[in-house]
C-alpha atoms as a PDB file:
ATOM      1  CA  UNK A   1      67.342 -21.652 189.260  1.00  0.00           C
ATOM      2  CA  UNK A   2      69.481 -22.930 192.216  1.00  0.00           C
ATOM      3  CA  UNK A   3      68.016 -26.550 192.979  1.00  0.00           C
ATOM      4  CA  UNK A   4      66.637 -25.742 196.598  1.00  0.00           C
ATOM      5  CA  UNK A   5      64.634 -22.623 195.297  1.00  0.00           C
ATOM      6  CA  UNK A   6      62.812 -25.578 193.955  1.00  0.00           C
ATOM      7  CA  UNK A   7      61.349 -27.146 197.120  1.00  0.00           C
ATOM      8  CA  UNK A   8      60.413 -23.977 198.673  1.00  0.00           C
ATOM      9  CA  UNK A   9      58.403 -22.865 195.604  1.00  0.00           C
ATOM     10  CA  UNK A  10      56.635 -26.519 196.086  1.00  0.00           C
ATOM     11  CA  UNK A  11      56.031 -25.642 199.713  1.00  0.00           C
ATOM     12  CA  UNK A  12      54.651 -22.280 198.999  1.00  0.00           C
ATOM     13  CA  UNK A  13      52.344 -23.510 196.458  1.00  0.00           C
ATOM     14  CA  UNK A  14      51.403 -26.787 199.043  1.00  0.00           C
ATOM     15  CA  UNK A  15      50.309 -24.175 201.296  1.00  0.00           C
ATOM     16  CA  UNK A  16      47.932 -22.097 199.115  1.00  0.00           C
ATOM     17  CA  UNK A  17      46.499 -24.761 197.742  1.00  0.00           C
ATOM     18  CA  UNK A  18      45.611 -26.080 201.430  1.00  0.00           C
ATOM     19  CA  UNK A  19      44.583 -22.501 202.075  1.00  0.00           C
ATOM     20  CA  UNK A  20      42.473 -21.896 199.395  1.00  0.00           C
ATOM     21  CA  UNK A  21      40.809 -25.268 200.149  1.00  0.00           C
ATOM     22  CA  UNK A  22      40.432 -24.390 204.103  1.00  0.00           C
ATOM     23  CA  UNK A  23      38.550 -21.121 203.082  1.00  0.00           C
ATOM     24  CA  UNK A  24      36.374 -22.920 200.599  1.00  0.00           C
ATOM     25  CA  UNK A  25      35.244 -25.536 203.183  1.00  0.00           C
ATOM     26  CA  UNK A  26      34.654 -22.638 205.558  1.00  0.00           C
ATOM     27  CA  UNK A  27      32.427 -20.997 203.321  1.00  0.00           C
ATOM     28  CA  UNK A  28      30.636 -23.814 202.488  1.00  0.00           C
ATOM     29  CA  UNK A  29      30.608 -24.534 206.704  1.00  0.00           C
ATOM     30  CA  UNK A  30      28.931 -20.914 207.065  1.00  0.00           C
ATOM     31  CA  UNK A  31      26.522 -20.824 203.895  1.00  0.00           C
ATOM     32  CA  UNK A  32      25.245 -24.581 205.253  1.00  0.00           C
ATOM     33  CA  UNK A  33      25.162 -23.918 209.201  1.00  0.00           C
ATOM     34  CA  UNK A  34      24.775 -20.118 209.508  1.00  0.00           C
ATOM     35  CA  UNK A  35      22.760 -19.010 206.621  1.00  0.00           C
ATOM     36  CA  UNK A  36      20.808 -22.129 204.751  1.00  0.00           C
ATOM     37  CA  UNK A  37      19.811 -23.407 208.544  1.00  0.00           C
ATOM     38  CA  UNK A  38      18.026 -19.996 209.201  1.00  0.00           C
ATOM     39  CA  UNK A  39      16.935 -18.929 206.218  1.00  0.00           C
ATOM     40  CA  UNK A  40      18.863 -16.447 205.547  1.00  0.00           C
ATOM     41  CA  UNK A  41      19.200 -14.823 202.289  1.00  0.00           C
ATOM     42  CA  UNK A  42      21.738 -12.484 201.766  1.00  0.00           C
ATOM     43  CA  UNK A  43      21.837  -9.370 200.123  1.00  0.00           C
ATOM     44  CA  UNK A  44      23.684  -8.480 197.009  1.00  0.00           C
ATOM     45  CA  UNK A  45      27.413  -7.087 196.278  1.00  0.00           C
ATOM     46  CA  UNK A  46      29.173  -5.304 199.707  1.00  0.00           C
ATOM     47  CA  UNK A  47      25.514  -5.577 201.763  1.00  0.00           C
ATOM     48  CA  UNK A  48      25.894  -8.833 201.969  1.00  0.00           C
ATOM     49  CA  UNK A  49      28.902  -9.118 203.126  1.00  0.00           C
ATOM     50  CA  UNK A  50      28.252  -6.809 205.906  1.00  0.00           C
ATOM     51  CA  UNK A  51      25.135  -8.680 206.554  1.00  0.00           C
ATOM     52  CA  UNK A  52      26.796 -11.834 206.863  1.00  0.00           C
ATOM     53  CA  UNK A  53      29.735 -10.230 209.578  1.00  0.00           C
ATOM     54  CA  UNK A  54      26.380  -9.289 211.382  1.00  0.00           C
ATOM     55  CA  UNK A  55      25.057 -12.711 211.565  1.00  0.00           C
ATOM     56  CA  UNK A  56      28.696 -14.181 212.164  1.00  0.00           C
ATOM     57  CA  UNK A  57      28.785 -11.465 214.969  1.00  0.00           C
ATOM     58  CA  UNK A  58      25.222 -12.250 216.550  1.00  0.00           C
ATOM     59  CA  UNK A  59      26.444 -15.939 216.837  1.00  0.00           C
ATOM     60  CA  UNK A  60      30.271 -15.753 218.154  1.00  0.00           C
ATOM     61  CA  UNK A  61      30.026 -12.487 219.344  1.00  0.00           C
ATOM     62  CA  UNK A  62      30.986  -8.780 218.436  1.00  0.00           C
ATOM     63  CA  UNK A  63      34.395 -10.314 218.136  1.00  0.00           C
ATOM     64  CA  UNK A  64      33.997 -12.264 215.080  1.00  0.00           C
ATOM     65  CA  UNK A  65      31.996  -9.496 213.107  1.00  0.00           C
ATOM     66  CA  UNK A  66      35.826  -7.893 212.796  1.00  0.00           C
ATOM     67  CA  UNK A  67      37.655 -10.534 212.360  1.00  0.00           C
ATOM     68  CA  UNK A  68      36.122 -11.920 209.535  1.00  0.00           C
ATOM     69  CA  UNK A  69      36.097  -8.624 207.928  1.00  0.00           C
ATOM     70  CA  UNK A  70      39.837  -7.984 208.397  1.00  0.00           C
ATOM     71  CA  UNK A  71      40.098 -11.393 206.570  1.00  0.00           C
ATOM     72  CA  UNK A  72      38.019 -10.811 203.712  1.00  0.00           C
ATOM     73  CA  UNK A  73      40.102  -7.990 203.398  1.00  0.00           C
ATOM     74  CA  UNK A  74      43.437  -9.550 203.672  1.00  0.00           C
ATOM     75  CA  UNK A  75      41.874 -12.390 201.671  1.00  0.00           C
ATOM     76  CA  UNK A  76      40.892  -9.761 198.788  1.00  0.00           C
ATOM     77  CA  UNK A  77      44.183  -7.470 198.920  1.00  0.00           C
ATOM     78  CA  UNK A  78      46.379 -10.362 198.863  1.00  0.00           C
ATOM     79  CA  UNK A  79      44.441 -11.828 195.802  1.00  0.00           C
ATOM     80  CA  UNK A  80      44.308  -8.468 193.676  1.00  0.00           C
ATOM     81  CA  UNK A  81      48.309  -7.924 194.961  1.00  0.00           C
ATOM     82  CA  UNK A  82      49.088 -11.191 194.065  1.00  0.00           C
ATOM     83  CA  UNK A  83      47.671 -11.104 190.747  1.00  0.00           C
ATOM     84  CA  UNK A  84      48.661  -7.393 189.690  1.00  0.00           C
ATOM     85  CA  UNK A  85      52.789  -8.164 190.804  1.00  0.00           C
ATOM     86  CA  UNK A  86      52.864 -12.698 189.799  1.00  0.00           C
ATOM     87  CA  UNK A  87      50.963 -12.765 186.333  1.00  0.00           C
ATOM     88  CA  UNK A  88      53.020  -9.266 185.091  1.00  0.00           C
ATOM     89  CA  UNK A  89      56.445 -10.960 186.607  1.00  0.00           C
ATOM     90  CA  UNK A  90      55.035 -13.879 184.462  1.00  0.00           C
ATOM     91  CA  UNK A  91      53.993 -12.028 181.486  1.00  0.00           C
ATOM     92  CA  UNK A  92      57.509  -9.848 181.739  1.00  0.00           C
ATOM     93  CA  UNK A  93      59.930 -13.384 181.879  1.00  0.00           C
ATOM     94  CA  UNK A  94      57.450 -14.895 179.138  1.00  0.00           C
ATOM     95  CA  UNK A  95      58.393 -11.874 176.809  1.00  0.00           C
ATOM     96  CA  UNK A  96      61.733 -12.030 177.812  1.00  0.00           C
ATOM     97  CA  UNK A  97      61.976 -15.495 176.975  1.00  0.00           C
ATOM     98  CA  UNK A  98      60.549 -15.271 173.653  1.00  0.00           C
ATOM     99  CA  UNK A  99      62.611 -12.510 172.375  1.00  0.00           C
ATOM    100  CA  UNK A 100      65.887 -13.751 173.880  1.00  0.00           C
ATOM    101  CA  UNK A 101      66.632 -10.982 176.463  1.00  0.00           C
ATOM    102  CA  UNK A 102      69.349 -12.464 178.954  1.00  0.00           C
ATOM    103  CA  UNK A 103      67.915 -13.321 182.422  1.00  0.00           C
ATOM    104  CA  UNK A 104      69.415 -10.152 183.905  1.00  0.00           C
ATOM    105  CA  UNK A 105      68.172  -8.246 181.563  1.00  0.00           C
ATOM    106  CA  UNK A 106      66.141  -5.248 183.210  1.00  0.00           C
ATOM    107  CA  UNK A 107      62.822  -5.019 180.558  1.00  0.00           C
ATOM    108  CA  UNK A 108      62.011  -8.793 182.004  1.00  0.00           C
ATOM    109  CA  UNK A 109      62.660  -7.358 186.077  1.00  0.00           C
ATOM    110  CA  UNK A 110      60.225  -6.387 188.389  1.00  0.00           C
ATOM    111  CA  UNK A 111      59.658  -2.757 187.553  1.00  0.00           C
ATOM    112  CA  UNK A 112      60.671  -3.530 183.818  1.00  0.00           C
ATOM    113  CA  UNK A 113      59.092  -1.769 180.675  1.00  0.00           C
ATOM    114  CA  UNK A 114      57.294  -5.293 180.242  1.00  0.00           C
ATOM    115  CA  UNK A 115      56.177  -5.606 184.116  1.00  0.00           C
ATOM    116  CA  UNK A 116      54.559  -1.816 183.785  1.00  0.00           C
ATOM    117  CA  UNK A 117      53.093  -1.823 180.788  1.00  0.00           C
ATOM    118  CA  UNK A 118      51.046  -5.210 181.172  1.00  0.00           C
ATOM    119  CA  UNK A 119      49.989  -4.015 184.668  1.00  0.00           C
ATOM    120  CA  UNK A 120      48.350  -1.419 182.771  1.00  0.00           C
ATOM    121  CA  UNK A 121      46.785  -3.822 180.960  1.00  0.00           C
ATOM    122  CA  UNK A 122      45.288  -5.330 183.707  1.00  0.00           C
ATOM    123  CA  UNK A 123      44.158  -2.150 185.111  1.00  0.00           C
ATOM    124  CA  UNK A 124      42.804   0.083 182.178  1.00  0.00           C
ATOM    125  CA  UNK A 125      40.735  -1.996 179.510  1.00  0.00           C
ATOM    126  CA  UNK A 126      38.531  -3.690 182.411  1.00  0.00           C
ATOM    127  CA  UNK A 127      37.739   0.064 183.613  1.00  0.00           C
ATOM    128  CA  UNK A 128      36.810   0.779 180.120  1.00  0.00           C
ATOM    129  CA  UNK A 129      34.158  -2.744 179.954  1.00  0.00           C
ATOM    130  CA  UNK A 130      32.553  -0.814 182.263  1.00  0.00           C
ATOM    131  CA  UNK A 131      31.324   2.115 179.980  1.00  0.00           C
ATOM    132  CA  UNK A 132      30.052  -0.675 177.547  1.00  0.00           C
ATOM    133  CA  UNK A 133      26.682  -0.625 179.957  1.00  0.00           C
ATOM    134  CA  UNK A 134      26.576  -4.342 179.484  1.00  0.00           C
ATOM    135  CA  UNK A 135      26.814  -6.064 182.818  1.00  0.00           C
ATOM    136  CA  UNK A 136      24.950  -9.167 182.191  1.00  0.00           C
ATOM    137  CA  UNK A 137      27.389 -10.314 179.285  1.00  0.00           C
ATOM    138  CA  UNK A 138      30.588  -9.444 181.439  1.00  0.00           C
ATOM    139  CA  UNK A 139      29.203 -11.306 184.320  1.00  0.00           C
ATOM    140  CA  UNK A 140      28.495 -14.622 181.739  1.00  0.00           C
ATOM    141  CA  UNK A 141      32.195 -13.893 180.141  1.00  0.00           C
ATOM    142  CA  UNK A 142      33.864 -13.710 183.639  1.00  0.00           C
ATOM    143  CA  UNK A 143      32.011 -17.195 184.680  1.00  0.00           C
ATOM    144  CA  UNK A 144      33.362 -18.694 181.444  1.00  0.00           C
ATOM    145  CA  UNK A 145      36.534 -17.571 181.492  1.00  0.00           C
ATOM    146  CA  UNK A 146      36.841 -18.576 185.083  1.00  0.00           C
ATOM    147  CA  UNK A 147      35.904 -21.970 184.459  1.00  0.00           C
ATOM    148  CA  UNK A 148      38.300 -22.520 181.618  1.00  0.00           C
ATOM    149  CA  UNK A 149      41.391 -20.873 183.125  1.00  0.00           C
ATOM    150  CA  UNK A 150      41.768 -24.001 185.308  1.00  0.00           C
ATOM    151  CA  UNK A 151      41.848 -27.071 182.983  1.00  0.00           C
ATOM    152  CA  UNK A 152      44.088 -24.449 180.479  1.00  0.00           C
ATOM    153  CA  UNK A 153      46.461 -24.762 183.698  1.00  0.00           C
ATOM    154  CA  UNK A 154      46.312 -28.106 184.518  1.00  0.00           C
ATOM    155  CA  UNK A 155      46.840 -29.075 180.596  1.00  0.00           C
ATOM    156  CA  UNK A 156      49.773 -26.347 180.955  1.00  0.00           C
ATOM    157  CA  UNK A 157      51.291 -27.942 183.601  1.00  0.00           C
ATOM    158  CA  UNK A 158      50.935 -31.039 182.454  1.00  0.00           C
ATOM    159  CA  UNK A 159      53.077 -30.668 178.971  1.00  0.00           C
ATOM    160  CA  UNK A 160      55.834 -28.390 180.439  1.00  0.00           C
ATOM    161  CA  UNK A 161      56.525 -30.708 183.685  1.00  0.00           C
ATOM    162  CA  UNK A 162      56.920 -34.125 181.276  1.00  0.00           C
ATOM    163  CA  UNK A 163      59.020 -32.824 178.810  1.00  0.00           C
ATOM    164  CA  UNK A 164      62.564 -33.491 178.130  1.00  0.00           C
ATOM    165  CA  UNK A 165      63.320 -29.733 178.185  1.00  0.00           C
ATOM    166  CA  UNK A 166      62.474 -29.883 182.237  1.00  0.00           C
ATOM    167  CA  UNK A 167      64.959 -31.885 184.159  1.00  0.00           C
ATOM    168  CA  UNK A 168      64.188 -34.969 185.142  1.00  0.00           C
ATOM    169  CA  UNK A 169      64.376 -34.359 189.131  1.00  0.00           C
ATOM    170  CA  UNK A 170      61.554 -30.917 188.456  1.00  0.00           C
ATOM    171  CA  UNK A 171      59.319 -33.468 185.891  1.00  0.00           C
ATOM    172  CA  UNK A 172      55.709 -34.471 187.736  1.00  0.00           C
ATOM    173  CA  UNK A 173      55.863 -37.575 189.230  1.00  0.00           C
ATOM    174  CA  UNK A 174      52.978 -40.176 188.557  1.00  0.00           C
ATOM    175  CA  UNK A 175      50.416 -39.175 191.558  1.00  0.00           C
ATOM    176  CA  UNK A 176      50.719 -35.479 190.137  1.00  0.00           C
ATOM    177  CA  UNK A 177      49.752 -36.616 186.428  1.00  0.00           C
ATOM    178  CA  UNK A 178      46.858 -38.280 187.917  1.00  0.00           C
ATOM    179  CA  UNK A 179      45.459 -35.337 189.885  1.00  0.00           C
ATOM    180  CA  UNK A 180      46.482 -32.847 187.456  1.00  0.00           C
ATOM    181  CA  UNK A 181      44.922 -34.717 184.585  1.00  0.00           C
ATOM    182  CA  UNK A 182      41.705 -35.852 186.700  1.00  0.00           C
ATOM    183  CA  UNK A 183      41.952 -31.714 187.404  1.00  0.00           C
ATOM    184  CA  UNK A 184      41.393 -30.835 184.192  1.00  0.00           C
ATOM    185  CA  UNK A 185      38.990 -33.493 183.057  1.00  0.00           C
ATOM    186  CA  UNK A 186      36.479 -31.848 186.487  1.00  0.00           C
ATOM    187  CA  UNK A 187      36.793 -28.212 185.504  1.00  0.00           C
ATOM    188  CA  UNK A 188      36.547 -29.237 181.673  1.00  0.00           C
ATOM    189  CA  UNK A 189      33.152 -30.829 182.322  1.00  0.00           C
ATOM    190  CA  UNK A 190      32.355 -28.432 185.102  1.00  0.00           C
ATOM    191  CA  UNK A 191      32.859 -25.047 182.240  1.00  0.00           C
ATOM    192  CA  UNK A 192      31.113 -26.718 179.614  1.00  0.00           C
ATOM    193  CA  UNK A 193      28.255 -27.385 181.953  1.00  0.00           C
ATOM    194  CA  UNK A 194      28.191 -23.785 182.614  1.00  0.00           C
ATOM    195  CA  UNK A 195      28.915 -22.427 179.624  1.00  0.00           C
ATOM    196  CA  UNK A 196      25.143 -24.441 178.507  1.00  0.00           C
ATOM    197  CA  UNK A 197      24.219 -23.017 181.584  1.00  0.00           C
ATOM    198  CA  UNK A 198      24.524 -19.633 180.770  1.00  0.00           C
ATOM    199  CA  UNK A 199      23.825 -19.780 177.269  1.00  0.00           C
ATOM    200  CA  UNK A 200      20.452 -21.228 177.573  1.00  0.00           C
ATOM    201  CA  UNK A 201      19.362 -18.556 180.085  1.00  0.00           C
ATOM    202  CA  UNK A 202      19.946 -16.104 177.259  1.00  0.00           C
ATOM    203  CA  UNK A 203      17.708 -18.524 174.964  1.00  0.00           C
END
């Protein structure tokens, strides 16, 4: 990897990070002013969202009720898109890697045998959970798994940027072991608190 690709892949992921915390604040903004204020309870799955454009709507005008569907949308797509075409680019270079293909090597490309055939992996055996008529326990295994898969990145991160296998100018610097490791530490304490949680409802 040419040096400079570097700093704009730590720019891209500066900005999604601030993204995904703007959104997060804003949500928390509208469930505290807009909803908790009134008393609003929303309905579940798509009804509520469409309830909540309406309120969003009745407040900023007709205006708003679009625009903050056309960014839930955009907000959705990108996240599907971005996790259909980055974690099977990921998945393809990881296999790659393993069994020693050469970097130009087309099975470890995008639109490789190893890019297709995990996408349909990530397509076909969730359809099929569905037909196990068990809703409840995917729910519980999707909040678990959710609130592991970020300490397992952090922890990731955190042995393949400070080893002597990275070079020295990529390795974290001190203030990102301390947020990366104080990262982990939240969303360790934060799953196992669900995972009680979750299990003692089913007690």
């Amino acid at each position: 990897m040419a040096p400079g690709w570097m700093k704009v892949m730590r720019i891209d992921n500066s900005v999604a990070y601030v993204m995904s915390g703007v959104f997060v604040l804003s949500m928390l903004v509208v469930g505290a002013e807009l909803l908790y204020s009134a008393d609003i309870a929303l309905a579940d799955g798509e009804g509520g969202l469409v309830q909540l454009a309406d309120v969003l709507g009745q407040r900023y005008g007709a205006f708003m009720t679009w625009f903050f569907l056309l960014g839930f949308f955009a907000t959705s797509f990108s996240s599907i898109l971005g996790v259909w075409n980055g974690v099977s680019l990921m998945f393809a270079d990881f296999l790659g890697t393993i069994r020693g293909l050469d970097v130009e090597d087309p099975r470890r490309r995008l639109g490789g045998s190893y890019y297709r055939g995990f996408i349909l992996w990530l397509t076909i055996p969730p359809i099929g959970l569905l037909f196990l008529d068990q809703p409840i326990g995917l729910i519980i295994a999707y909040g678990v798994l959710g609130a592991l898969f970020m300490p397992f990145l952090a922890i990731t991160l955190l042995v393949l940027l400070n080893t002597d296998r990275t070079p020295r100018a990529w390795r974290n610097r001190p203030l990102s072991n301390t947020v990366m490791g104080l990262s982990a530490l939240l969303f360790v304490v934060l799953g196992v608190q669900q995972l009680v949680t979750e299990v003692g409802k089913l007690l």
